[in-house]
C-alpha atoms as a PDB file:
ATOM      1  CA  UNK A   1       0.000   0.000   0.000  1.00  0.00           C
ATOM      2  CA  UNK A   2       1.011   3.667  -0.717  1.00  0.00           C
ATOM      3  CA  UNK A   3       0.654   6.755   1.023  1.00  0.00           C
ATOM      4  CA  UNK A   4      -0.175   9.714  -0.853  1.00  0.00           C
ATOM      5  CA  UNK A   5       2.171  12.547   0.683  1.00  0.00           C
ATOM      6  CA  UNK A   6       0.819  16.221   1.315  1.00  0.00           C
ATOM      7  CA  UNK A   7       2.734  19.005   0.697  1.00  0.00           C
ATOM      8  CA  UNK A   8       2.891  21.182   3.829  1.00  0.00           C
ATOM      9  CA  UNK A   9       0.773  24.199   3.828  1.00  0.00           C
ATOM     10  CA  UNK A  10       1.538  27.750   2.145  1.00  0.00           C
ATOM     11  CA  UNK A  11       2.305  30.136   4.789  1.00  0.00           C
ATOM     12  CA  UNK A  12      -1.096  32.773   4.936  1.00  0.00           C
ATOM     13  CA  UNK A  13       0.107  36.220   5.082  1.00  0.00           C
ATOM     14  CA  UNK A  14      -3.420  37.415   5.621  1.00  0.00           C
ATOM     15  CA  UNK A  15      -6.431  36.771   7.738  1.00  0.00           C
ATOM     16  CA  UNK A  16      -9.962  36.420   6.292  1.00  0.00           C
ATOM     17  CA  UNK A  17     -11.600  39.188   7.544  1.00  0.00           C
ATOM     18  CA  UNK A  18      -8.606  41.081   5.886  1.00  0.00           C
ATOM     19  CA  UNK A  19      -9.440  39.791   2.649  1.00  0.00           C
ATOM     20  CA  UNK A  20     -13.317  40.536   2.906  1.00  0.00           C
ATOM     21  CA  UNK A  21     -11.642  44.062   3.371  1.00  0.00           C
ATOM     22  CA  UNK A  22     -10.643  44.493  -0.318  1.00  0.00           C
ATOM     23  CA  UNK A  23     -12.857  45.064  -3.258  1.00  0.00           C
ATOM     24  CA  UNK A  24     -12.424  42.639  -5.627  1.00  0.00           C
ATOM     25  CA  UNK A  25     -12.970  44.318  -8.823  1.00  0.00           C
ATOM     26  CA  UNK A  26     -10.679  47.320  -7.511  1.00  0.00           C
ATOM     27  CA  UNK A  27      -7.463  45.066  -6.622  1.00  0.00           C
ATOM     28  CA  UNK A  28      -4.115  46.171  -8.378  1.00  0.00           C
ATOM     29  CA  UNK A  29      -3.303  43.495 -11.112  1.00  0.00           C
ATOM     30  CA  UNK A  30       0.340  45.259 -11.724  1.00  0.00           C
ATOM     31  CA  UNK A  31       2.122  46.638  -8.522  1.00  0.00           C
ATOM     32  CA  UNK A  32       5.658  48.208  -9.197  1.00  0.00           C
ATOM     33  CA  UNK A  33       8.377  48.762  -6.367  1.00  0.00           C
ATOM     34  CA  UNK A  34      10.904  50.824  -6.300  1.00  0.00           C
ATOM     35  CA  UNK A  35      12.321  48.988  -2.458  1.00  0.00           C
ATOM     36  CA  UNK A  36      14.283  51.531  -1.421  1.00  0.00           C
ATOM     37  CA  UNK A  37      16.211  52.199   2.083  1.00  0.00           C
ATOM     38  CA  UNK A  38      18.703  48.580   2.603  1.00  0.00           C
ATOM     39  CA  UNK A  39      21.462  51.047   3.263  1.00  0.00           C
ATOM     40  CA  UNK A  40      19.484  53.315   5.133  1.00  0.00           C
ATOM     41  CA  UNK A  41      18.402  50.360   7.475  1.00  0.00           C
ATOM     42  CA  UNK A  42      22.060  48.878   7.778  1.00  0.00           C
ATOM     43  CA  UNK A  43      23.244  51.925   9.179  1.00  0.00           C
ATOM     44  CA  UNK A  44      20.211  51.623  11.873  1.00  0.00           C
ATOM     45  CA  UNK A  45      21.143  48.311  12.685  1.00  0.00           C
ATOM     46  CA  UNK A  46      24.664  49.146  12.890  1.00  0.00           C
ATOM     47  CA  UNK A  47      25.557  46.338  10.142  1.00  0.00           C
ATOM     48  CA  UNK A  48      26.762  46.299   6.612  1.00  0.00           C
ATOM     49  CA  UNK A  49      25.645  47.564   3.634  1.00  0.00           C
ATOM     50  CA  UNK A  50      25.954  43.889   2.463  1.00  0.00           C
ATOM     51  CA  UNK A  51      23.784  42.771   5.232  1.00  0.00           C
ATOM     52  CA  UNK A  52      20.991  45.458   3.901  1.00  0.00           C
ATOM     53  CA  UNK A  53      21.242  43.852   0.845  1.00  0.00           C
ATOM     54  CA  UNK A  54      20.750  40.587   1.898  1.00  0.00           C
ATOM     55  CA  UNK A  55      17.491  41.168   4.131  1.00  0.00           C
ATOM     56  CA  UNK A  56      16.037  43.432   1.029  1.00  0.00           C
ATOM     57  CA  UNK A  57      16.116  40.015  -0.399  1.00  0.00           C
ATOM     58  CA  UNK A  58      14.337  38.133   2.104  1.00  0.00           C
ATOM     59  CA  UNK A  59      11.604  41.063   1.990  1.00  0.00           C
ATOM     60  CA  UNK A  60      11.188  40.710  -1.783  1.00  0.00           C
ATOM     61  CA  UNK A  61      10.411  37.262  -2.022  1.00  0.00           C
ATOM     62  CA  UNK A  62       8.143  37.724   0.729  1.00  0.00           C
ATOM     63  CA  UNK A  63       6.102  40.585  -0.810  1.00  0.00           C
ATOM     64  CA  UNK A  64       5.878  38.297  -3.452  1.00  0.00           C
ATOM     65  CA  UNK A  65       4.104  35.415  -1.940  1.00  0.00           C
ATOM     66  CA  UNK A  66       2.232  38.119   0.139  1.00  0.00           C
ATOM     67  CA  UNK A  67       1.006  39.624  -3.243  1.00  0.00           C
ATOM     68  CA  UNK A  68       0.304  36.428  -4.525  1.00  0.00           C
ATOM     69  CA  UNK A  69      -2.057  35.152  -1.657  1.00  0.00           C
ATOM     70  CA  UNK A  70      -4.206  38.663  -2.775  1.00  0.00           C
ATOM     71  CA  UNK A  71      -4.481  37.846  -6.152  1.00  0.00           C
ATOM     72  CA  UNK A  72      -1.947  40.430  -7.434  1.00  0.00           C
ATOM     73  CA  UNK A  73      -0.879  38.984 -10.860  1.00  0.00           C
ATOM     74  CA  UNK A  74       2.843  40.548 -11.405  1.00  0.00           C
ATOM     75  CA  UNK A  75       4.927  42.289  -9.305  1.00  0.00           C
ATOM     76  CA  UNK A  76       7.899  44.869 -10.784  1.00  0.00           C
ATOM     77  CA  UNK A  77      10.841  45.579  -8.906  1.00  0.00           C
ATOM     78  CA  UNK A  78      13.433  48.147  -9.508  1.00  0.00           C
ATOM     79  CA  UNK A  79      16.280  46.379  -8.207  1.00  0.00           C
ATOM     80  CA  UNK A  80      19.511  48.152 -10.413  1.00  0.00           C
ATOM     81  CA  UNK A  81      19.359  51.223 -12.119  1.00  0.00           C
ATOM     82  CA  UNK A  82      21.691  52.183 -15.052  1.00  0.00           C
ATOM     83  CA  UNK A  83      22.250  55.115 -12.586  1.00  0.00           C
ATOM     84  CA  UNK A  84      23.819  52.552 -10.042  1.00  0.00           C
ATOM     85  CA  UNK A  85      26.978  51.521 -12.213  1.00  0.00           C
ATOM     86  CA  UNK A  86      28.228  54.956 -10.426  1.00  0.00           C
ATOM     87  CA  UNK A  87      28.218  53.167  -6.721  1.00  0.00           C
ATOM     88  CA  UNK A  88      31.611  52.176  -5.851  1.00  0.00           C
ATOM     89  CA  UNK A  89      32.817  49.088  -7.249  1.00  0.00           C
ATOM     90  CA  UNK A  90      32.668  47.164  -4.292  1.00  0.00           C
ATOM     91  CA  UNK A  91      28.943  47.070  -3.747  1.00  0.00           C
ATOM     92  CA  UNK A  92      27.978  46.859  -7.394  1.00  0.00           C
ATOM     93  CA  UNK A  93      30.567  42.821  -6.742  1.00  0.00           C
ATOM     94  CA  UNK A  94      28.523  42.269  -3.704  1.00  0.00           C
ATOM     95  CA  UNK A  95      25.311  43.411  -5.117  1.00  0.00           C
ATOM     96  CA  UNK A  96      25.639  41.146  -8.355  1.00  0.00           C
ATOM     97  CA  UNK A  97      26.686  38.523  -6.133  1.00  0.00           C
ATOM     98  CA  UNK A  98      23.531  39.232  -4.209  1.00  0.00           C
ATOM     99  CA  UNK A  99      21.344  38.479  -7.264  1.00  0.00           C
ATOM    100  CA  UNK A 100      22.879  35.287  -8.230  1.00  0.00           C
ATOM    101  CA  UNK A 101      22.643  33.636  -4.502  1.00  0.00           C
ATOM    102  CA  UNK A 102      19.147  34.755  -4.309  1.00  0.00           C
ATOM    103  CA  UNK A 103      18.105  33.215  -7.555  1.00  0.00           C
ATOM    104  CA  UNK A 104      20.006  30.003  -6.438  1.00  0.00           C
ATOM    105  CA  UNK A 105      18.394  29.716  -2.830  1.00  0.00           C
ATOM    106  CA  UNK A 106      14.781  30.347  -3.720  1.00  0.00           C
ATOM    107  CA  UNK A 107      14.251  28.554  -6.847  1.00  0.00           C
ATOM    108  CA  UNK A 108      12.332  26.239  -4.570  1.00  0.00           C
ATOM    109  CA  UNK A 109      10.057  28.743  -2.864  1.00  0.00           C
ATOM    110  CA  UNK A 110       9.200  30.142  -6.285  1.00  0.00           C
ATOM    111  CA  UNK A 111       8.376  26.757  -8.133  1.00  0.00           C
ATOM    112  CA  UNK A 112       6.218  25.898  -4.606  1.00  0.00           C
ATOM    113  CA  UNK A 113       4.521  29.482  -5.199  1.00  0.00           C
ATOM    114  CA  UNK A 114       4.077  29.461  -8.805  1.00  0.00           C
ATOM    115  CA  UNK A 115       6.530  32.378  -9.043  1.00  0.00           C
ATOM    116  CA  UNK A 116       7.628  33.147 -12.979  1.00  0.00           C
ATOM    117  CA  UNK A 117      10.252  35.412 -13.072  1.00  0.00           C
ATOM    118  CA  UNK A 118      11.024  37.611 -15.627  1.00  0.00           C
ATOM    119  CA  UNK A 119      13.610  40.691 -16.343  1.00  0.00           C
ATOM    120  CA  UNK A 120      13.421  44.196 -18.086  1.00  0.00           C
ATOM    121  CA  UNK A 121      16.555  46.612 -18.618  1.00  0.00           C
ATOM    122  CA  UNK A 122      19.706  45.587 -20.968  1.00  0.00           C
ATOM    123  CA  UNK A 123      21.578  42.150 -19.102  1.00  0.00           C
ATOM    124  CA  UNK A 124      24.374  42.497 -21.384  1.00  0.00           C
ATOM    125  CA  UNK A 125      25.857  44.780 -19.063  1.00  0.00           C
ATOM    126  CA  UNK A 126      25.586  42.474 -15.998  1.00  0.00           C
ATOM    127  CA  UNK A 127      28.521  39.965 -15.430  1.00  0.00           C
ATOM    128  CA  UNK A 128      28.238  36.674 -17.028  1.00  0.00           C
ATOM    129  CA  UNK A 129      27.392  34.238 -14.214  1.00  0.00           C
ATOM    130  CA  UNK A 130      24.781  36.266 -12.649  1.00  0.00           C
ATOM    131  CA  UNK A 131      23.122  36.374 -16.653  1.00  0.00           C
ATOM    132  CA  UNK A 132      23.356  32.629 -17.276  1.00  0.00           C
ATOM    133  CA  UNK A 133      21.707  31.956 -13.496  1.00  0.00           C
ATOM    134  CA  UNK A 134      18.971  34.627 -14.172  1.00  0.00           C
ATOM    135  CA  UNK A 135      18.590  32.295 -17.810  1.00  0.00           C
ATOM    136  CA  UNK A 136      18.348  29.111 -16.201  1.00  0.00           C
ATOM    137  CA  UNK A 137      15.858  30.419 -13.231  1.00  0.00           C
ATOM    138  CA  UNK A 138      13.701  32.313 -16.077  1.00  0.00           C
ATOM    139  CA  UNK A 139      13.501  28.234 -17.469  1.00  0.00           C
ATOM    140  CA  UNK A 140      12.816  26.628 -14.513  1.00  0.00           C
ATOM    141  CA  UNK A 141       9.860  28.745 -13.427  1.00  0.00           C
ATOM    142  CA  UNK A 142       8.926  29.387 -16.787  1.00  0.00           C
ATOM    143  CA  UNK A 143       5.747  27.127 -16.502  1.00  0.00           C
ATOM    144  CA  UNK A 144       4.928  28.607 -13.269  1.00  0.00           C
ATOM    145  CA  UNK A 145       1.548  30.665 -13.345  1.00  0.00           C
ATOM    146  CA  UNK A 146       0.263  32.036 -10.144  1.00  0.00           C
ATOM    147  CA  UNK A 147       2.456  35.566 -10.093  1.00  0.00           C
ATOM    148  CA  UNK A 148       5.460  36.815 -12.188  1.00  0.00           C
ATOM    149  CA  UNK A 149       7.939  38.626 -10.831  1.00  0.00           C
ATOM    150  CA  UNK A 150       9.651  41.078 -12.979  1.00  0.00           C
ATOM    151  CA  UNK A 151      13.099  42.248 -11.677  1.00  0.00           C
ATOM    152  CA  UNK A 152      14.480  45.512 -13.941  1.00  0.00           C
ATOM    153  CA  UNK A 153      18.316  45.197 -13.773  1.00  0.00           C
ATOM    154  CA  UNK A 154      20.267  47.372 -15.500  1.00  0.00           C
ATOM    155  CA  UNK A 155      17.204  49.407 -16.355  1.00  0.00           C
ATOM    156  CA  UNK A 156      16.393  53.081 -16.648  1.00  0.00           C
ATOM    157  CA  UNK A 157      13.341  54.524 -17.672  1.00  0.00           C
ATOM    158  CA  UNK A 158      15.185  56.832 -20.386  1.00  0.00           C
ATOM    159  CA  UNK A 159      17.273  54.363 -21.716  1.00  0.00           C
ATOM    160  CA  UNK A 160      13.920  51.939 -22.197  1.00  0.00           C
ATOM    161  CA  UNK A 161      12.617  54.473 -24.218  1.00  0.00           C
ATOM    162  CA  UNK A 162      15.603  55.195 -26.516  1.00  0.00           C
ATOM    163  CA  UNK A 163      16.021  51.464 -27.450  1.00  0.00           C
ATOM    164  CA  UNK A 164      12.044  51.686 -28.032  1.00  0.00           C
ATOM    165  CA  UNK A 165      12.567  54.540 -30.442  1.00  0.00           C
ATOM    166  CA  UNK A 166      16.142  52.671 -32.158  1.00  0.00           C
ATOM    167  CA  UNK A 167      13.553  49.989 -32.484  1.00  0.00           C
ATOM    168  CA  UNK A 168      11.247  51.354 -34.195  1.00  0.00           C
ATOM    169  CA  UNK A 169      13.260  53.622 -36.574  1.00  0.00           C
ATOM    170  CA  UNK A 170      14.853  50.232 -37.392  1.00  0.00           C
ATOM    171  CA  UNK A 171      11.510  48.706 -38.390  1.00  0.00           C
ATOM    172  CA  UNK A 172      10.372  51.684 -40.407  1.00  0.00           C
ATOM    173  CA  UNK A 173      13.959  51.931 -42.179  1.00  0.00           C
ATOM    174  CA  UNK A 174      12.961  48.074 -43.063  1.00  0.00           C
ATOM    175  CA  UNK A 175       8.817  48.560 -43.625  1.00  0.00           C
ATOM    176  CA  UNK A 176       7.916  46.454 -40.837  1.00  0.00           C
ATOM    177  CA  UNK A 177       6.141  49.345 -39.412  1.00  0.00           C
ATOM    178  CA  UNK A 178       5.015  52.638 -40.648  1.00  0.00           C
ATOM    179  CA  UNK A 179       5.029  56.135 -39.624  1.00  0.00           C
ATOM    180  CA  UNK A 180       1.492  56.459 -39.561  1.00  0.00           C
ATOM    181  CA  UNK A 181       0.968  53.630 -37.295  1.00  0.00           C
ATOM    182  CA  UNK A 182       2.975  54.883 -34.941  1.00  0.00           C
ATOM    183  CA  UNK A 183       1.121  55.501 -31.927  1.00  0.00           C
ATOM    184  CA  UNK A 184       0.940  55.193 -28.034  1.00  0.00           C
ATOM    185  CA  UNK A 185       0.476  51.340 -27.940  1.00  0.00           C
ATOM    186  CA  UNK A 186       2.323  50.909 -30.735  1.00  0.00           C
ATOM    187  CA  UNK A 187       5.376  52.623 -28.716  1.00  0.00           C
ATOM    188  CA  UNK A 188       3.881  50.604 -25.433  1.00  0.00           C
ATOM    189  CA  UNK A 189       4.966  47.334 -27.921  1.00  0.00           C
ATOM    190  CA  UNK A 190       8.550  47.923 -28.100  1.00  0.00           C
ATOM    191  CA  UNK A 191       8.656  48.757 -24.898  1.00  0.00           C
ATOM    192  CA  UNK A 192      10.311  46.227 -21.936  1.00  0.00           C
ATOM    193  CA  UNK A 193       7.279  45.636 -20.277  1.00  0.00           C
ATOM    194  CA  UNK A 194       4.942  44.959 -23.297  1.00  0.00           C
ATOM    195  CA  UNK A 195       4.244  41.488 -22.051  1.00  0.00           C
ATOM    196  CA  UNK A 196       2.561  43.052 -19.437  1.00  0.00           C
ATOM    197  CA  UNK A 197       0.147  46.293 -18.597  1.00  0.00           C
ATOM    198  CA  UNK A 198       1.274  48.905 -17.039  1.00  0.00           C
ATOM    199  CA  UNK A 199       1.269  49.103 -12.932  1.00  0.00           C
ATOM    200  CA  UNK A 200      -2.045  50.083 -11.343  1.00  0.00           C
ATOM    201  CA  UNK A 201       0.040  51.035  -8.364  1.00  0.00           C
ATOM    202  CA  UNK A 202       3.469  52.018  -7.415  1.00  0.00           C
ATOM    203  CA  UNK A 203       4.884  51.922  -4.330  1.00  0.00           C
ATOM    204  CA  UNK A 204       8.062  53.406  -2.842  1.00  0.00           C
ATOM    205  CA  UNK A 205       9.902  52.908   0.435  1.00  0.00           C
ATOM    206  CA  UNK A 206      11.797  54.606   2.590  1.00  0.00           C
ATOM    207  CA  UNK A 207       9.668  57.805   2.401  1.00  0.00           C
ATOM    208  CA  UNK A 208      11.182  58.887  -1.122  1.00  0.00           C
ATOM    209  CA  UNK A 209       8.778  61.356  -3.279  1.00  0.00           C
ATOM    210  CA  UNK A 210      10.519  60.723  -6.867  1.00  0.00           C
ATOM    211  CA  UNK A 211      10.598  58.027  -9.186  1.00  0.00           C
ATOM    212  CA  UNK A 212      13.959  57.541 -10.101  1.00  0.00           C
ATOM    213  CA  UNK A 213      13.653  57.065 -14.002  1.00  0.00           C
ATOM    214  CA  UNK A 214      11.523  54.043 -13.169  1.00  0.00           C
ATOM    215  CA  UNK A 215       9.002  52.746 -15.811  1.00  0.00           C
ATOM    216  CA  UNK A 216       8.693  56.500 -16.904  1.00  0.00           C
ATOM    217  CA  UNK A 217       6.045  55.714 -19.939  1.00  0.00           C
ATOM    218  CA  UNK A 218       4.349  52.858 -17.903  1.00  0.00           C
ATOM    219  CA  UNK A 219       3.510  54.582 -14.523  1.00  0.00           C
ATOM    220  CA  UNK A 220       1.822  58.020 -16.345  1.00  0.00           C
ATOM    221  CA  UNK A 221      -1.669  56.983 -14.560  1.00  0.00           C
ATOM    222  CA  UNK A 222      -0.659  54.780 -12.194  1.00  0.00           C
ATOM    223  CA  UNK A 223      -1.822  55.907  -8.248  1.00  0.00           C
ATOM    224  CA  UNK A 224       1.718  56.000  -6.320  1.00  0.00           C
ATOM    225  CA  UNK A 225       2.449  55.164  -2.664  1.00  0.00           C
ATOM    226  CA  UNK A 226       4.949  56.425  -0.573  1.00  0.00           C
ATOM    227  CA  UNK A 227       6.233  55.042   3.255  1.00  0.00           C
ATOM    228  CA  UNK A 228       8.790  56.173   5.400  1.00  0.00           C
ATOM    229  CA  UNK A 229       8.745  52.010   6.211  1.00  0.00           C
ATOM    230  CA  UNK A 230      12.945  51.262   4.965  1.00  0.00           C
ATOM    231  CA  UNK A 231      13.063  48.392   2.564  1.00  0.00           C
ATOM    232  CA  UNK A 232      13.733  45.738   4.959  1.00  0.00           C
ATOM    233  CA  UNK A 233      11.180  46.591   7.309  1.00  0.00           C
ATOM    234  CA  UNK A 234       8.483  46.226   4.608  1.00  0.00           C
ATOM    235  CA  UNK A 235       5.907  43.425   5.961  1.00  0.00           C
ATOM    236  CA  UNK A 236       2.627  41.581   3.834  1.00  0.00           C
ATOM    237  CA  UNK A 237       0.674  44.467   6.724  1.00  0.00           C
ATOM    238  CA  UNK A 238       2.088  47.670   5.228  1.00  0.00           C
ATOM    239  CA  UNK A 239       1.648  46.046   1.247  1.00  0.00           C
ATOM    240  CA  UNK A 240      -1.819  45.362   3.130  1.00  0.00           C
ATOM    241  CA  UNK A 241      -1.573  49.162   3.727  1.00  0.00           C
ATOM    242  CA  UNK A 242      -0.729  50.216   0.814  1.00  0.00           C
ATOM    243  CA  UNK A 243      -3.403  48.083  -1.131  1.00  0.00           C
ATOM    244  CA  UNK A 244      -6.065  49.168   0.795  1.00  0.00           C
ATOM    245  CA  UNK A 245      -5.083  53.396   0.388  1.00  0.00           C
ATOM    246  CA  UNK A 246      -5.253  52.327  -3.397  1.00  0.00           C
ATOM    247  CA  UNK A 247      -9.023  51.118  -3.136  1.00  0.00           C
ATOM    248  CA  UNK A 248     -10.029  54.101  -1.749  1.00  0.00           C
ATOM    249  CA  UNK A 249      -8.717  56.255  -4.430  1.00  0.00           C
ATOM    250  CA  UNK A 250     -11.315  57.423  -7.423  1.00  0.00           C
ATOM    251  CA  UNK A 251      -8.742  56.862 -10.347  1.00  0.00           C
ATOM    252  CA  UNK A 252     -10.167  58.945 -13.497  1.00  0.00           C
ATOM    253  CA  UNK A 253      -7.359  58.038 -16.251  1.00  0.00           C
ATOM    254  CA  UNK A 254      -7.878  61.814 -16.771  1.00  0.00           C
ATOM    255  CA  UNK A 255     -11.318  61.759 -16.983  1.00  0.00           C
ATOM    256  CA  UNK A 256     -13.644  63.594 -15.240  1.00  0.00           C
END
C-alpha cells in the first residue's frame, strides 16, 4: 500500500476578515516597487551595507508570496538602475553577487509558489554568471503561473525608451512598421514591459517622493504610494496598507 504525501501548507500572510476588506474588482493586477532604504536600514542596525542587501532580499520574495495570496498577478521591482553603475565598485561585486545567490536559494520557494520570473533593462551589461543563473531560473519557473515577478536590472526609464525609439526607426527603415501607425500602444509594444500592462500602483519605500527614471512611460496613470517604512522593514501588513489606500482612491485616467 502507498501513502499519498501532502505538501505542507503555504504560509497565509493574511487573515480572512482582511481579505473581505478588499474590493475585488478594484485590486491592483500590476504593482511596481521601487524597495528603497537597505542602506538606510544597515546603518540603523549598525551592520553592513551587504547585510541590507541581503534582508532586502528576504523582503522581496516575501512581498511576493504576500502579493500572490491577494491575487496580485505581477509584481515589478526596480532592483539596479543604469544610474547605479556609479556606486563604488565594491557594492555593485557584492550586489551582483547578491542576485545570483538569491536566484540560487529560492528557486524552490518560487516553483512551490508558482513564481515566474522575468527581467526588463539591458543584461548584457551584468557579469556573465549572474546572466546565465537569471537564464536558467527564467527556465525553470517558466511554466509557473500564479504571479510573475519582474526584476528591472540594468534598467532606466530613459534608456527603455531610446532602445524603443532605435527599435522602431529600425523597423520603419525596413517597412515592418510605418510612420502612420505609430502611436501610443504601438510605442507601449517595443517597450520592456509589453508582455505586461502597465502598474495600477506604485509603491516606494523609505519615504522617497521621486521616481527615479523608473518605468517613466508605464507609470503616467498609475496611483503612487509612498512610506517612510525602509526596505527591509516592509511586511505583507504595510503592502496590506498600501493596497487598501489604493481602493479608496477614485482613479479617473484623466477623466472627469
Amino acid at each position: 500500500m502507498t501513502f499519498a504525501i501532502e505538501a505542507p501548507p503555504k504560509q497565509q500572510y493574511f487573515s480572512i476578515d482582511q481579505k473581505l476588506r478588499l474590493n475585488e474588482r478594484k485590486k491592483p493586477q500590476h504593482i511596481a516597487f521601487i524597495p528603497d532604504g537597505n542602506r538606510r536600514w544597515a546603518v540603523s542596525q549598525t551592520t553592513t551595507t551587504d547585510e541590507g542587501h541581503r534582508y532586502g532580499g528576504d523582503t522581496l520574495i516575501e512581498t511576493v508570496k504576500a502579493a500572490r495570496e491577494l491575487d496580485v498577478k505581477v509584481v515589478t521591482f526596480y532592483l539596479f538602475s543604469t544610474e547605479n553603475w556609479g556606486r563604488p565598485s565594491e557594492e555593485i561585486a557584492a550586489l551582483m553577487w547578491l542576485l545570483y545567490t538569491f536566484l540560487q536559494e529560492q528557486l524552490s520557494t518560487m516553483l512551490e509558489y508558482g513564481i515566474r520570473v522575468s527581467t526588463i533593462g539591458e543584461l548584457s551589461a551584468l557579469p556573465e554568471y549572474v546572466q546565465t543563473q537569471i537564464a536558467e531560473t527564467k527556465e525553470s519557473t517558466k511554466s509557473c503561473c500564479d504571479i510573475e515577478m519582474v526584476m528591472a536590472l540594468n534598467y532606466g526609464g530613459r534608456d527603455e525608451i531610446c532602445r524603443a525609439i532605435c527599435k522602431i526607426v529600425s523597423d520603419c527603415k525596413e517597412g515592418k512598421l510605418s510612420d502612420v501607425d505609430i502611436d501610443e500602444a504601438a510605442v507601449s509594444s517595443y517597450l520592456d514591459t509589453a508582455a505586461w500592462g502597465d502598474p495600477d500602483l506604485l509603491i516606494r519605500t523609505s519615504g522617497e517622493m521621486r521616481i527615479s527614471n523608473y518605468l517613466l512611460w508605464q507609470i503616467s496613470y498609475s496611483e503612487i504610494y509612498s512610506t517612510e517604512v525602509l526596505w527591509p522593514d516592509f511586511t505583507s501588513e504595510h503592502l496590506f496598507d498600501a493596497i487598501e489606500n489604493f481602493q479608496m482612491r477614485q482613479r479617473r485616467l484623466g477623466k472627469t
